[in-house]
PDB file of N, CA and C in Angstrom:
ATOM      1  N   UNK A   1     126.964 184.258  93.657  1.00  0.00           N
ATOM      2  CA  UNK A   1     128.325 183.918  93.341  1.00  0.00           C
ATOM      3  C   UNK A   1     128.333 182.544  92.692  1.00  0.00           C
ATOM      4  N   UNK A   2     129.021 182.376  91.694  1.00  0.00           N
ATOM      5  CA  UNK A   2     129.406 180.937  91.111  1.00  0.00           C
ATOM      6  C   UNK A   2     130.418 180.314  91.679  1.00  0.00           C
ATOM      7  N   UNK A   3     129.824 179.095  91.881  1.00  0.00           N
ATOM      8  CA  UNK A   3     130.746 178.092  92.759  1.00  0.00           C
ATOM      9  C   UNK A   3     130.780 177.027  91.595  1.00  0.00           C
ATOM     10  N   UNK A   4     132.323 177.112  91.944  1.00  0.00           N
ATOM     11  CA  UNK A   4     133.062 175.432  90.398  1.00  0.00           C
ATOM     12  C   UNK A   4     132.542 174.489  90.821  1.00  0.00           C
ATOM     13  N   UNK A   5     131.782 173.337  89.585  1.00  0.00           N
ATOM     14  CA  UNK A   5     131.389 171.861  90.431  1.00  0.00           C
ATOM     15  C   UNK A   5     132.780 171.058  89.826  1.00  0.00           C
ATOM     16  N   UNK A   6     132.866 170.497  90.328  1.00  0.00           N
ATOM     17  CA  UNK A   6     133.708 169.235  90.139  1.00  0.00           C
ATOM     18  C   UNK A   6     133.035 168.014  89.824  1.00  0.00           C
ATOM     19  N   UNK A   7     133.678 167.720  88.456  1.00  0.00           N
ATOM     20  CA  UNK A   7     132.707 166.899  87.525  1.00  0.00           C
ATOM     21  C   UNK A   7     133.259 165.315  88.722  1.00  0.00           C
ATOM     22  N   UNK A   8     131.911 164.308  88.256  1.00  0.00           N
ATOM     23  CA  UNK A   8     132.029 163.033  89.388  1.00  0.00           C
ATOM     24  C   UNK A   8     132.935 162.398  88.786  1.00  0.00           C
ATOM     25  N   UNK A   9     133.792 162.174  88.240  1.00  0.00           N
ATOM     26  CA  UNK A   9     134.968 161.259  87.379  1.00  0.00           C
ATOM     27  C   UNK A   9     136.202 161.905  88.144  1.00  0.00           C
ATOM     28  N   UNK A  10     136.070 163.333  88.341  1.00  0.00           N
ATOM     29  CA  UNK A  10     137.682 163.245  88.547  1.00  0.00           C
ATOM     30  C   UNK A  10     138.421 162.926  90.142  1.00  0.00           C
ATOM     31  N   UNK A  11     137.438 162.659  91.411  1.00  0.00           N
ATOM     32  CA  UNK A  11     137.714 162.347  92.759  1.00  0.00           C
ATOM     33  C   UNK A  11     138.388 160.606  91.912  1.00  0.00           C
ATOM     34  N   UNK A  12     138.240 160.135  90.911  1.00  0.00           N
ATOM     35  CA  UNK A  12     138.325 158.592  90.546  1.00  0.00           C
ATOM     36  C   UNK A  12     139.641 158.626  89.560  1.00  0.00           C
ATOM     37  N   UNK A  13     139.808 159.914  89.067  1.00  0.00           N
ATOM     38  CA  UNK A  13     141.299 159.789  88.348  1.00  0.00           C
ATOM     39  C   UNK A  13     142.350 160.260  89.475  1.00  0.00           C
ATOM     40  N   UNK A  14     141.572 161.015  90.456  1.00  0.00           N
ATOM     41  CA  UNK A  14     142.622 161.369  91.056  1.00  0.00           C
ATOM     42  C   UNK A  14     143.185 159.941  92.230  1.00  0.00           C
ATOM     43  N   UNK A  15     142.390 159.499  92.495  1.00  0.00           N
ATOM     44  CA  UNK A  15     143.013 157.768  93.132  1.00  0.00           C
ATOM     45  C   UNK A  15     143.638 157.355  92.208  1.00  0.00           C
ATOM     46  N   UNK A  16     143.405 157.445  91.249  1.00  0.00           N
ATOM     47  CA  UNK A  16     143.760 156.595  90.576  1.00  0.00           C
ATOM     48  C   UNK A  16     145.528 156.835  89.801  1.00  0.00           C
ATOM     49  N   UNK A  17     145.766 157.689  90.118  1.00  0.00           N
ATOM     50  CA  UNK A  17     146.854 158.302  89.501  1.00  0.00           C
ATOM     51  C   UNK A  17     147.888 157.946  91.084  1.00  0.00           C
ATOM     52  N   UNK A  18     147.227 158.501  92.724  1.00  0.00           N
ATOM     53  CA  UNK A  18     147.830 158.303  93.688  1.00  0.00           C
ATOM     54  C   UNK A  18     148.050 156.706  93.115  1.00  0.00           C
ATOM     55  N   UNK A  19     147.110 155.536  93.400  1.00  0.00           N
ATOM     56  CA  UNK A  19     147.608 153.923  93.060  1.00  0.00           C
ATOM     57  C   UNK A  19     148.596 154.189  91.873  1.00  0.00           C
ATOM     58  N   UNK A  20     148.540 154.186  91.140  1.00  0.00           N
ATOM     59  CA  UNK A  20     149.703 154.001  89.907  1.00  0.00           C
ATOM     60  C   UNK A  20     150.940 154.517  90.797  1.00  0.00           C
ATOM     61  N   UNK A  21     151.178 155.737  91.547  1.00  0.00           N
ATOM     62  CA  UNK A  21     152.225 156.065  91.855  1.00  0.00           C
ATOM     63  C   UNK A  21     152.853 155.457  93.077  1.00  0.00           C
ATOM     64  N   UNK A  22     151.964 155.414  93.988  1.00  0.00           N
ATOM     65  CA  UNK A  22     152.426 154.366  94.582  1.00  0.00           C
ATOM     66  C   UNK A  22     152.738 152.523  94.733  1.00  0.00           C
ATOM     67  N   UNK A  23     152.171 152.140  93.471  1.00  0.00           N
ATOM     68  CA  UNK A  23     152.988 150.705  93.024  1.00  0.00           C
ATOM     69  C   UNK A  23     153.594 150.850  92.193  1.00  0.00           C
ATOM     70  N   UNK A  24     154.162 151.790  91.591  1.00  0.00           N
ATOM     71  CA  UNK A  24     155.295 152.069  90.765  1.00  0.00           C
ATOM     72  C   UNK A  24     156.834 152.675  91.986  1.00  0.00           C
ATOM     73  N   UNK A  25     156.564 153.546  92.819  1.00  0.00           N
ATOM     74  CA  UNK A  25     157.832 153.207  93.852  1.00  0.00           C
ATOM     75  C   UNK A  25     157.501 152.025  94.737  1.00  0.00           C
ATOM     76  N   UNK A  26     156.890 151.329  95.197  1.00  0.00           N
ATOM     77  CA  UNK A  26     157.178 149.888  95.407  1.00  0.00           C
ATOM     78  C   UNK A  26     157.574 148.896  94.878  1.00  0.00           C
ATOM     79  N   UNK A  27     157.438 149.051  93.317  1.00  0.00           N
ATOM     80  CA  UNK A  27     158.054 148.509  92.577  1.00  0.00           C
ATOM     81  C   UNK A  27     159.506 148.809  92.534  1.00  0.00           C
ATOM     82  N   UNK A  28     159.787 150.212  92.260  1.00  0.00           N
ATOM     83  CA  UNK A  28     160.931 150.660  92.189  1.00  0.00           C
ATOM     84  C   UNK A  28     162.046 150.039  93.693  1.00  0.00           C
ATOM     85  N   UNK A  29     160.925 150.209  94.985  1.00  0.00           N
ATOM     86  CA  UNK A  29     162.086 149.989  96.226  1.00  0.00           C
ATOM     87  C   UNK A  29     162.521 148.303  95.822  1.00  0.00           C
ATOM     88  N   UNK A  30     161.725 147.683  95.544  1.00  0.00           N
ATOM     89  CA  UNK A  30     162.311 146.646  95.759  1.00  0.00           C
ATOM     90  C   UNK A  30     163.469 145.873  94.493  1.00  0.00           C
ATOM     91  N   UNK A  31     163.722 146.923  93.643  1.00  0.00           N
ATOM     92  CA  UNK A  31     164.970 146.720  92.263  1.00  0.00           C
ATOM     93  C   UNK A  31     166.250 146.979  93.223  1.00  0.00           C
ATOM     94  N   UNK A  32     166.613 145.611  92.990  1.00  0.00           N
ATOM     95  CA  UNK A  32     168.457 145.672  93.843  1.00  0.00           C
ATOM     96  C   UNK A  32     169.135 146.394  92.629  1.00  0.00           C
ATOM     97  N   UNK A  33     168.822 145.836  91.557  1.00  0.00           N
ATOM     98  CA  UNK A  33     169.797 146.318  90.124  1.00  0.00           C
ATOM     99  C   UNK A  33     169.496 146.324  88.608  1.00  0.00           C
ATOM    100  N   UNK A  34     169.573 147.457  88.172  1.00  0.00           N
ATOM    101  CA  UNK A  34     169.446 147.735  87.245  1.00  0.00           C
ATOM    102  C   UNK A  34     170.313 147.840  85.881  1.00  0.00           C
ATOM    103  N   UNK A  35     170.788 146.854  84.680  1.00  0.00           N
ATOM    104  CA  UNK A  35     171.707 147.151  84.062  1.00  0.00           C
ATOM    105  C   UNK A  35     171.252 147.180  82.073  1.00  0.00           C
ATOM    106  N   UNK A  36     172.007 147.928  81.842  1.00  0.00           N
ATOM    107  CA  UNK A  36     171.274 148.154  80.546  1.00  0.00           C
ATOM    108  C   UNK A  36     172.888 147.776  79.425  1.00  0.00           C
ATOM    109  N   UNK A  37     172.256 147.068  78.810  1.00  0.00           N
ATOM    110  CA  UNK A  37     173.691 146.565  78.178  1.00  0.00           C
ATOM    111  C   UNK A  37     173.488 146.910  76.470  1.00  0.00           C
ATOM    112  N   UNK A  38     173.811 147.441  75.521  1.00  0.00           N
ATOM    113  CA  UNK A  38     174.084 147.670  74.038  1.00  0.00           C
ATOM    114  C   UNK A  38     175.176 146.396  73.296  1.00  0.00           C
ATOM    115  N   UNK A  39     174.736 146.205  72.694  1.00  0.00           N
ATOM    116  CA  UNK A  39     176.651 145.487  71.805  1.00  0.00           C
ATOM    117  C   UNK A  39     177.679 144.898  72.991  1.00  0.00           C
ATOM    118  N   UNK A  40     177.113 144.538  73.853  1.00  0.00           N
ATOM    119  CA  UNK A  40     177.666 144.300  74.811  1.00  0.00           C
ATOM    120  C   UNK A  40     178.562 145.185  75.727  1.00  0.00           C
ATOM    121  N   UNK A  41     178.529 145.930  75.520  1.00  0.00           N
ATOM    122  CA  UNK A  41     179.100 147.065  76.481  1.00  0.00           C
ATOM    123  C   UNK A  41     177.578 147.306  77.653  1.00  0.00           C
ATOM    124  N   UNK A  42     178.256 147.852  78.833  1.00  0.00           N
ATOM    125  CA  UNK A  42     177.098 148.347  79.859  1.00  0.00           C
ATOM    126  C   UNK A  42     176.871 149.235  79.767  1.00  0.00           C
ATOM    127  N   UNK A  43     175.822 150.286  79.568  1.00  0.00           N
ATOM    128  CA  UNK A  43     175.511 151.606  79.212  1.00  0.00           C
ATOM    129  C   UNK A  43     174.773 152.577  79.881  1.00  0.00           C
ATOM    130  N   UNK A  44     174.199 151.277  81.120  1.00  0.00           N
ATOM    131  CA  UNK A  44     173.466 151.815  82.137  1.00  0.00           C
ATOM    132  C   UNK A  44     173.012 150.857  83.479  1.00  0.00           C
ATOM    133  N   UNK A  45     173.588 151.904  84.554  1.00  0.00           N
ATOM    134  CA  UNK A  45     173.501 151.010  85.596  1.00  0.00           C
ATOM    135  C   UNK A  45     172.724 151.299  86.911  1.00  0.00           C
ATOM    136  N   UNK A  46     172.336 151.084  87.653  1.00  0.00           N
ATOM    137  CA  UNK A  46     171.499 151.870  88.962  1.00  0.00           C
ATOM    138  C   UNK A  46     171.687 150.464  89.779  1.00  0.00           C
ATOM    139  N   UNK A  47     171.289 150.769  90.918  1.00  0.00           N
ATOM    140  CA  UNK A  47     171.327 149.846  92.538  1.00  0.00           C
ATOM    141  C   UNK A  47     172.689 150.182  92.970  1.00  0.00           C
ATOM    142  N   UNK A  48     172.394 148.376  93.749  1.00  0.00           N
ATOM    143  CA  UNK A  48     173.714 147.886  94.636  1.00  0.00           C
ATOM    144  C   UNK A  48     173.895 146.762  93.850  1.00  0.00           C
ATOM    145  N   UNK A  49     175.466 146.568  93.886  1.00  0.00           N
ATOM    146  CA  UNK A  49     176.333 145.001  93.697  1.00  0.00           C
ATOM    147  C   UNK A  49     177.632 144.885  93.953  1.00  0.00           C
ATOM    148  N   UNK A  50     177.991 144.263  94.373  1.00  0.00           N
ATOM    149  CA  UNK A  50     179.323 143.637  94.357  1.00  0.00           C
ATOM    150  C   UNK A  50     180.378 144.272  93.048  1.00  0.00           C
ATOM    151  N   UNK A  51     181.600 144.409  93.153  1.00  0.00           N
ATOM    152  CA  UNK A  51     182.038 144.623  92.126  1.00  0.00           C
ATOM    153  C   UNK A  51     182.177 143.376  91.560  1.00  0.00           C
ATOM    154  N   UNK A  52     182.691 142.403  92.235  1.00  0.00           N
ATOM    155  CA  UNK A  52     182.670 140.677  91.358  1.00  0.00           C
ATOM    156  C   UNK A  52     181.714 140.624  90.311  1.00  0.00           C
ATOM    157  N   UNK A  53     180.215 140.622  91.028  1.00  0.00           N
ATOM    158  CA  UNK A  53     179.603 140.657  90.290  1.00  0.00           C
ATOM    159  C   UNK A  53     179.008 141.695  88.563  1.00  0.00           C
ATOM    160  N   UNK A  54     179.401 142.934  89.169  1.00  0.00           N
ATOM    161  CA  UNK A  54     179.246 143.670  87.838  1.00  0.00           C
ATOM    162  C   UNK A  54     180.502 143.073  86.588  1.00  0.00           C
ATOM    163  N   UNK A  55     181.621 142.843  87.412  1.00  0.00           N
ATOM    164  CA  UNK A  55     182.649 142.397  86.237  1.00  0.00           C
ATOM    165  C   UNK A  55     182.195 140.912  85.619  1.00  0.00           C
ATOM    166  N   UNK A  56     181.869 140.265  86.518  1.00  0.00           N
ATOM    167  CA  UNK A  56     181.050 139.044  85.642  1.00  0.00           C
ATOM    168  C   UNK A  56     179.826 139.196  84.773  1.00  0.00           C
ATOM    169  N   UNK A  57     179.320 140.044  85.328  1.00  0.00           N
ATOM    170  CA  UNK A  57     178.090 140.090  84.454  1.00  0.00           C
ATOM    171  C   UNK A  57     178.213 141.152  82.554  1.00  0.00           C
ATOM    172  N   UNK A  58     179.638 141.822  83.123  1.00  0.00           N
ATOM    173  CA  UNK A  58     180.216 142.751  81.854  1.00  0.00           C
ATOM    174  C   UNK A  58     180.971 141.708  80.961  1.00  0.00           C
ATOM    175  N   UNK A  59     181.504 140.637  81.482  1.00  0.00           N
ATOM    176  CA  UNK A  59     182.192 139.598  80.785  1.00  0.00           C
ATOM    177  C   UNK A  59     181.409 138.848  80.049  1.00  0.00           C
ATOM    178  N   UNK A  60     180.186 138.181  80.853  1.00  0.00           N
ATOM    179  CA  UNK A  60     178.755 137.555  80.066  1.00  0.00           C
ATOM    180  C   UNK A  60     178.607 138.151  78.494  1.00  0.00           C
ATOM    181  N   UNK A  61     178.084 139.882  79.413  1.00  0.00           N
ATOM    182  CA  UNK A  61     177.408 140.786  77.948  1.00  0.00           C
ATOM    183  C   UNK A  61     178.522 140.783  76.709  1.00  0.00           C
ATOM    184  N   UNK A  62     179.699 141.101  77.094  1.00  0.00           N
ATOM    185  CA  UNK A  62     180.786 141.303  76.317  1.00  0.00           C
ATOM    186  C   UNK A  62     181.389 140.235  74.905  1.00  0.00           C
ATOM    187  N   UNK A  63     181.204 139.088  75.942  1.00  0.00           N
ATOM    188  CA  UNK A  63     181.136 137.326  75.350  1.00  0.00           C
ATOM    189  C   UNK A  63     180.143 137.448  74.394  1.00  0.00           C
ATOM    190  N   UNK A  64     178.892 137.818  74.661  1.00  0.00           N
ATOM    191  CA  UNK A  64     178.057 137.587  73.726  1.00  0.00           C
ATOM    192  C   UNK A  64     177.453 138.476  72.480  1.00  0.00           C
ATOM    193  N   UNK A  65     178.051 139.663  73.229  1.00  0.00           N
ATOM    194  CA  UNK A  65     177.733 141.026  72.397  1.00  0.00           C
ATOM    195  C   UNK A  65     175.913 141.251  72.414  1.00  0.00           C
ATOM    196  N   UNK A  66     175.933 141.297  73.767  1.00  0.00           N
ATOM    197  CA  UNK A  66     174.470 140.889  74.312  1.00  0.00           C
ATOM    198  C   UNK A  66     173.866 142.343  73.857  1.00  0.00           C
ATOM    199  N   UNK A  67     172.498 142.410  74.001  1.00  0.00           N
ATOM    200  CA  UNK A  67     171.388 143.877  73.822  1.00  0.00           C
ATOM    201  C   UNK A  67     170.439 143.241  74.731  1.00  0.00           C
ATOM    202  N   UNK A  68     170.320 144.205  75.939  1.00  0.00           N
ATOM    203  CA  UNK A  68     169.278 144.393  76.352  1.00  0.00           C
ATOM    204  C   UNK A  68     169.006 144.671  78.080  1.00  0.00           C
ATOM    205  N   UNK A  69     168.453 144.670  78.650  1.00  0.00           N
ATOM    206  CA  UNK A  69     168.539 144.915  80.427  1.00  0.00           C
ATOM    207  C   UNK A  69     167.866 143.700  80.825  1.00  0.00           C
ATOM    208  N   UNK A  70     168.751 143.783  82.403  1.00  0.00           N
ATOM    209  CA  UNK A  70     168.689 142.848  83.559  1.00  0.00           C
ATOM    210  C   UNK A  70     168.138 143.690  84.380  1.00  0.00           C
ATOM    211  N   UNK A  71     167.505 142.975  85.214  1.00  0.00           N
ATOM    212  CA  UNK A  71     166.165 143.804  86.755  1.00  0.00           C
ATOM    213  C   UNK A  71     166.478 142.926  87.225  1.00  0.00           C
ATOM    214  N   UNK A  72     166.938 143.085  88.907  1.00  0.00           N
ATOM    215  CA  UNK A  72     167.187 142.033  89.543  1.00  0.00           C
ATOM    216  C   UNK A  72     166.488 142.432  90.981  1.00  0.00           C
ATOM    217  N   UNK A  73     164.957 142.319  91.183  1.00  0.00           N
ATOM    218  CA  UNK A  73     164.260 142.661  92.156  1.00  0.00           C
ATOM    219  C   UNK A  73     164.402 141.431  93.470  1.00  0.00           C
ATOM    220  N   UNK A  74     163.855 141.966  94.720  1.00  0.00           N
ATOM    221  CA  UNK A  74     163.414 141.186  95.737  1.00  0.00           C
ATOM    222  C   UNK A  74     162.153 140.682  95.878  1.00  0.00           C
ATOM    223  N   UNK A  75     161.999 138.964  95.926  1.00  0.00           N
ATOM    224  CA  UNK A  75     160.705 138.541  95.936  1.00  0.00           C
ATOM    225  C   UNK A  75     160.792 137.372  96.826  1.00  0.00           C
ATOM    226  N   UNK A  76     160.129 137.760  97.934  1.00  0.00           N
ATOM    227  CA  UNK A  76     160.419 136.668  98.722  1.00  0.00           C
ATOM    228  C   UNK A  76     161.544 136.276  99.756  1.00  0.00           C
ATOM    229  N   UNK A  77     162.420 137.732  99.915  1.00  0.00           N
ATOM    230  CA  UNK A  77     163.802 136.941 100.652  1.00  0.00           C
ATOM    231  C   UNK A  77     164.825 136.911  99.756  1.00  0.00           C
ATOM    232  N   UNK A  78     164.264 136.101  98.353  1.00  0.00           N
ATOM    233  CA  UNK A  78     165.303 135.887  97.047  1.00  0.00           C
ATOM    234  C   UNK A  78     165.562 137.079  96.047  1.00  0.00           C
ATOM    235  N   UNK A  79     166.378 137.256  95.193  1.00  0.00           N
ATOM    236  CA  UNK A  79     166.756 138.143  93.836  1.00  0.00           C
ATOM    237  C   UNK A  79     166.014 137.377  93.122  1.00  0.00           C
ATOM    238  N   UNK A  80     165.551 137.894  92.659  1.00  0.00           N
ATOM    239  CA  UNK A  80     164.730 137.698  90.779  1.00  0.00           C
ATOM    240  C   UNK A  80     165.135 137.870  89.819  1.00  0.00           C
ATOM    241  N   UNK A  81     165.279 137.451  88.684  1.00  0.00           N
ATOM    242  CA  UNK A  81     166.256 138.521  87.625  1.00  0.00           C
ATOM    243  C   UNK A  81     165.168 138.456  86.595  1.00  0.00           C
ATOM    244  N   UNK A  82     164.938 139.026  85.752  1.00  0.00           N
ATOM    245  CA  UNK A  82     164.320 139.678  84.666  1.00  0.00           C
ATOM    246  C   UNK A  82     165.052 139.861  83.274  1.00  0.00           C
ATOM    247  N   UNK A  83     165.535 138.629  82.974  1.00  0.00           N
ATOM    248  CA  UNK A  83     166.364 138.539  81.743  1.00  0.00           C
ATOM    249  C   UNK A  83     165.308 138.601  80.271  1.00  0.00           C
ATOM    250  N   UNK A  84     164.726 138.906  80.052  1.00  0.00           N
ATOM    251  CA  UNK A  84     163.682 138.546  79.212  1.00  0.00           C
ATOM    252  C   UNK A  84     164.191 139.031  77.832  1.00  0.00           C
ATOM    253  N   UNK A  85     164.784 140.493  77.924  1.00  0.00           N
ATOM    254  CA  UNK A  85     165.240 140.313  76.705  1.00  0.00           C
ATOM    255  C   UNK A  85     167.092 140.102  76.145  1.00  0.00           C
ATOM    256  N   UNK A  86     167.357 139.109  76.788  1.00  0.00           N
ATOM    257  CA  UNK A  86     168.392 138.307  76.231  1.00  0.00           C
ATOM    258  C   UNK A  86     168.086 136.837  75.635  1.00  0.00           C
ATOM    259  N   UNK A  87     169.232 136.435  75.268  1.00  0.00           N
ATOM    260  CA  UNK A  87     168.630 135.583  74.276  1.00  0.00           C
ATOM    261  C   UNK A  87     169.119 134.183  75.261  1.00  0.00           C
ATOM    262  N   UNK A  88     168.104 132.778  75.017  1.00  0.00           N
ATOM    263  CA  UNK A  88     168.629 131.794  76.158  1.00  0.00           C
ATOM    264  C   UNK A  88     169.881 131.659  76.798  1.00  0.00           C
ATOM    265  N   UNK A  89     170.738 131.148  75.812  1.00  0.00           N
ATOM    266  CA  UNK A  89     172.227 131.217  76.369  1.00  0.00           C
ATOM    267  C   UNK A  89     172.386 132.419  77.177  1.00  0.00           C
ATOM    268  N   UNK A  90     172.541 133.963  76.855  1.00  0.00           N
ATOM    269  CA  UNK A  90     172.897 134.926  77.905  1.00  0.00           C
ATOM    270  C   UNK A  90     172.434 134.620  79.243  1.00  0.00           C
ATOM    271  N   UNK A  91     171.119 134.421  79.137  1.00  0.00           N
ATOM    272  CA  UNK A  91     170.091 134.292  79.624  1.00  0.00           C
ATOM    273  C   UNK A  91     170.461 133.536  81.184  1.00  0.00           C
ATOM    274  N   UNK A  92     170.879 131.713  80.431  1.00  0.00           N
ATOM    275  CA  UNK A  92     171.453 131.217  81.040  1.00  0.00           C
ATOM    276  C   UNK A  92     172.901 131.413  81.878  1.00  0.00           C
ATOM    277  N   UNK A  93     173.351 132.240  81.049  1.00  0.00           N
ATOM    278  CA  UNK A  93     175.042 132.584  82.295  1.00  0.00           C
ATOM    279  C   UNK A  93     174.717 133.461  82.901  1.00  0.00           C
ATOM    280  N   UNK A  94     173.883 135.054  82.900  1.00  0.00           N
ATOM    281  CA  UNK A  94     173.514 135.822  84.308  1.00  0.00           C
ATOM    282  C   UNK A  94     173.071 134.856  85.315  1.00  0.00           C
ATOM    283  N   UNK A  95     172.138 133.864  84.508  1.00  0.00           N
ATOM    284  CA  UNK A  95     171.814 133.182  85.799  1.00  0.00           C
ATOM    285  C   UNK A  95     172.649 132.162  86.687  1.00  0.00           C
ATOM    286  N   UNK A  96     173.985 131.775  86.185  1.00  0.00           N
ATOM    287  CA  UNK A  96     174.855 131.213  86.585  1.00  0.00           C
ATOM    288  C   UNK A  96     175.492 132.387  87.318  1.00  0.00           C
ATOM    289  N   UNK A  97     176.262 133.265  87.031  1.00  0.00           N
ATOM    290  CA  UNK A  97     176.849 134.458  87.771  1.00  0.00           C
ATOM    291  C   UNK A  97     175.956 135.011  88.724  1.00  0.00           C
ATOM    292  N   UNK A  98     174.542 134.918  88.652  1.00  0.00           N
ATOM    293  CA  UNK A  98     173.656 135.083  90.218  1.00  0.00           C
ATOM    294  C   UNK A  98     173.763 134.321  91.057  1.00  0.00           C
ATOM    295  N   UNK A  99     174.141 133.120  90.833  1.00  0.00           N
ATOM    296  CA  UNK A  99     173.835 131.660  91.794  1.00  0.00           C
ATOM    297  C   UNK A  99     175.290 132.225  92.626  1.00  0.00           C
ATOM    298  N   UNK A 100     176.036 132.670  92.354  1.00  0.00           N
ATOM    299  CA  UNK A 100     177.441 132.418  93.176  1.00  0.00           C
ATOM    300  C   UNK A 100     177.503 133.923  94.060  1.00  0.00           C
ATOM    301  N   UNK A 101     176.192 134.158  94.607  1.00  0.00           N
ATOM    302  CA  UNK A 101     175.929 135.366  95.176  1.00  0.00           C
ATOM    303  C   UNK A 101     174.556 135.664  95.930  1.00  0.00           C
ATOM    304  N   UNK A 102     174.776 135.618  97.160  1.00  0.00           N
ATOM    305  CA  UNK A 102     173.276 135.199  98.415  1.00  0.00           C
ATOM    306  C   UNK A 102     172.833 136.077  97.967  1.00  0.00           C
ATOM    307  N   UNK A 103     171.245 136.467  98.328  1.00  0.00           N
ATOM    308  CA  UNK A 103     170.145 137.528  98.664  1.00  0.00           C
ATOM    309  C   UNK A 103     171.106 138.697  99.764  1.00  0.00           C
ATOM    310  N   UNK A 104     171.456 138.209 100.683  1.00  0.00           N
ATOM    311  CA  UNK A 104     171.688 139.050 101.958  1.00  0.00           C
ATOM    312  C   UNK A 104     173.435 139.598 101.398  1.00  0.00           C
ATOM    313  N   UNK A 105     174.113 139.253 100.306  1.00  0.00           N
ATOM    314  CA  UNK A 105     174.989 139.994  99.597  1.00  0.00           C
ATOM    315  C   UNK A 105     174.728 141.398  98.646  1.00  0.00           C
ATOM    316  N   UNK A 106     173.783 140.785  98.411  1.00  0.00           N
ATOM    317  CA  UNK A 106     173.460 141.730  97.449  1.00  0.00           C
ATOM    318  C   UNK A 106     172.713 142.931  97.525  1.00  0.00           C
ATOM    319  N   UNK A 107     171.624 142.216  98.554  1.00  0.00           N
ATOM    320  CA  UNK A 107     170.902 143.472  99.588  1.00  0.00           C
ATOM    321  C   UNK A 107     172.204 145.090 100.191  1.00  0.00           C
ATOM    322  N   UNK A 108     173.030 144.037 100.433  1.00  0.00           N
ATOM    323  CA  UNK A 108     174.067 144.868 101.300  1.00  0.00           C
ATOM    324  C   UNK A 108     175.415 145.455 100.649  1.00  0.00           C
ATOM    325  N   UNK A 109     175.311 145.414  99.518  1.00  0.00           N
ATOM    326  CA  UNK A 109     176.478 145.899  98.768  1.00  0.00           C
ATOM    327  C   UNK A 109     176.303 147.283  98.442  1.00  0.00           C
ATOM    328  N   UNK A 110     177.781 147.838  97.985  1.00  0.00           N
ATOM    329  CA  UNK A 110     177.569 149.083  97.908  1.00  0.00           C
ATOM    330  C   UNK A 110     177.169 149.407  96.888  1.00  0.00           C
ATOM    331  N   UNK A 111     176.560 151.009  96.707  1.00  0.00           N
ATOM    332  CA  UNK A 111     175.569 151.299  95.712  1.00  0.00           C
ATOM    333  C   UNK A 111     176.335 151.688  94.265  1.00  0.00           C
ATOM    334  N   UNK A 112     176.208 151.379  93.553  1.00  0.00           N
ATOM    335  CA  UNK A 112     177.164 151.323  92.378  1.00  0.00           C
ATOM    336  C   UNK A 112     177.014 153.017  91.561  1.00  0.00           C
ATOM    337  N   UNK A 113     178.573 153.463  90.634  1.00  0.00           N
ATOM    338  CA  UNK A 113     177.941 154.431  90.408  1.00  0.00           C
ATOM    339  C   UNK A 113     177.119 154.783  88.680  1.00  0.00           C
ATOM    340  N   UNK A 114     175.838 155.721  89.020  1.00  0.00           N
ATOM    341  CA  UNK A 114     175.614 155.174  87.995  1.00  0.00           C
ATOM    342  C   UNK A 114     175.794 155.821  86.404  1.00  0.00           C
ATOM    343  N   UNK A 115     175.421 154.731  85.545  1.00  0.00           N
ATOM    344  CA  UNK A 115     176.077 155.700  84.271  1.00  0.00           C
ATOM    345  C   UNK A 115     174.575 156.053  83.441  1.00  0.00           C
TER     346      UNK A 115
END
């Protein structure tokens, strides 16, 4: 009878595919919020926040006729934000509209719905 070998590479893709997937949802658990902004309109949203906060942060994009997404992960206790592709100024007022809002707010807000 023929018995299948299993070539020695693939016991090493197959870890290797489990690691990728599991630091990609660890990555994922720890995103409080996700927002995706066009021409300044919001176009896409996922997590938790405050409503204060989403309306400030729609006023920012709107002001500026911003392009691009905010990630606002947990590191440390603290929110992170991930402004990278806005331009300084935007840049600078999410990060003003974060400051006026704890870690343990934001953790705990309700889950927004998403678009």
């Amino acid at each position: 009878m023929y018995a299948a070998r299993v070539p020695a590479w693939l016991p090493f893709v197959i870890a290797g595919a489990l690691l990728l997937g599991l630091v990609l949802a660890a990555r994922r658990a720890t995103t409080v919020l996700f927002v995706r902004a066009v021409g300044g309109e919001v176009v896409e949203l996922r997590g938790r926040a405050p409503g204060e906060l989403l309306r400030d942060l729609g006023d920012v994009f709107a002001r500026n006729e911003a392009t691009g997404s905010l990630t606002l992960r947990l590191d440390s206790g603290e929110v992170a934000a991930e402004t990278a592709d806005f331009d300084a100024a935007t840049a600078q007022q999410i990060r003003n509209v974060l400051g006026r809002f704890p870690a343990a707010k934001l953790k705990t807000a309700p889950r927004v719905r998403e678009r």
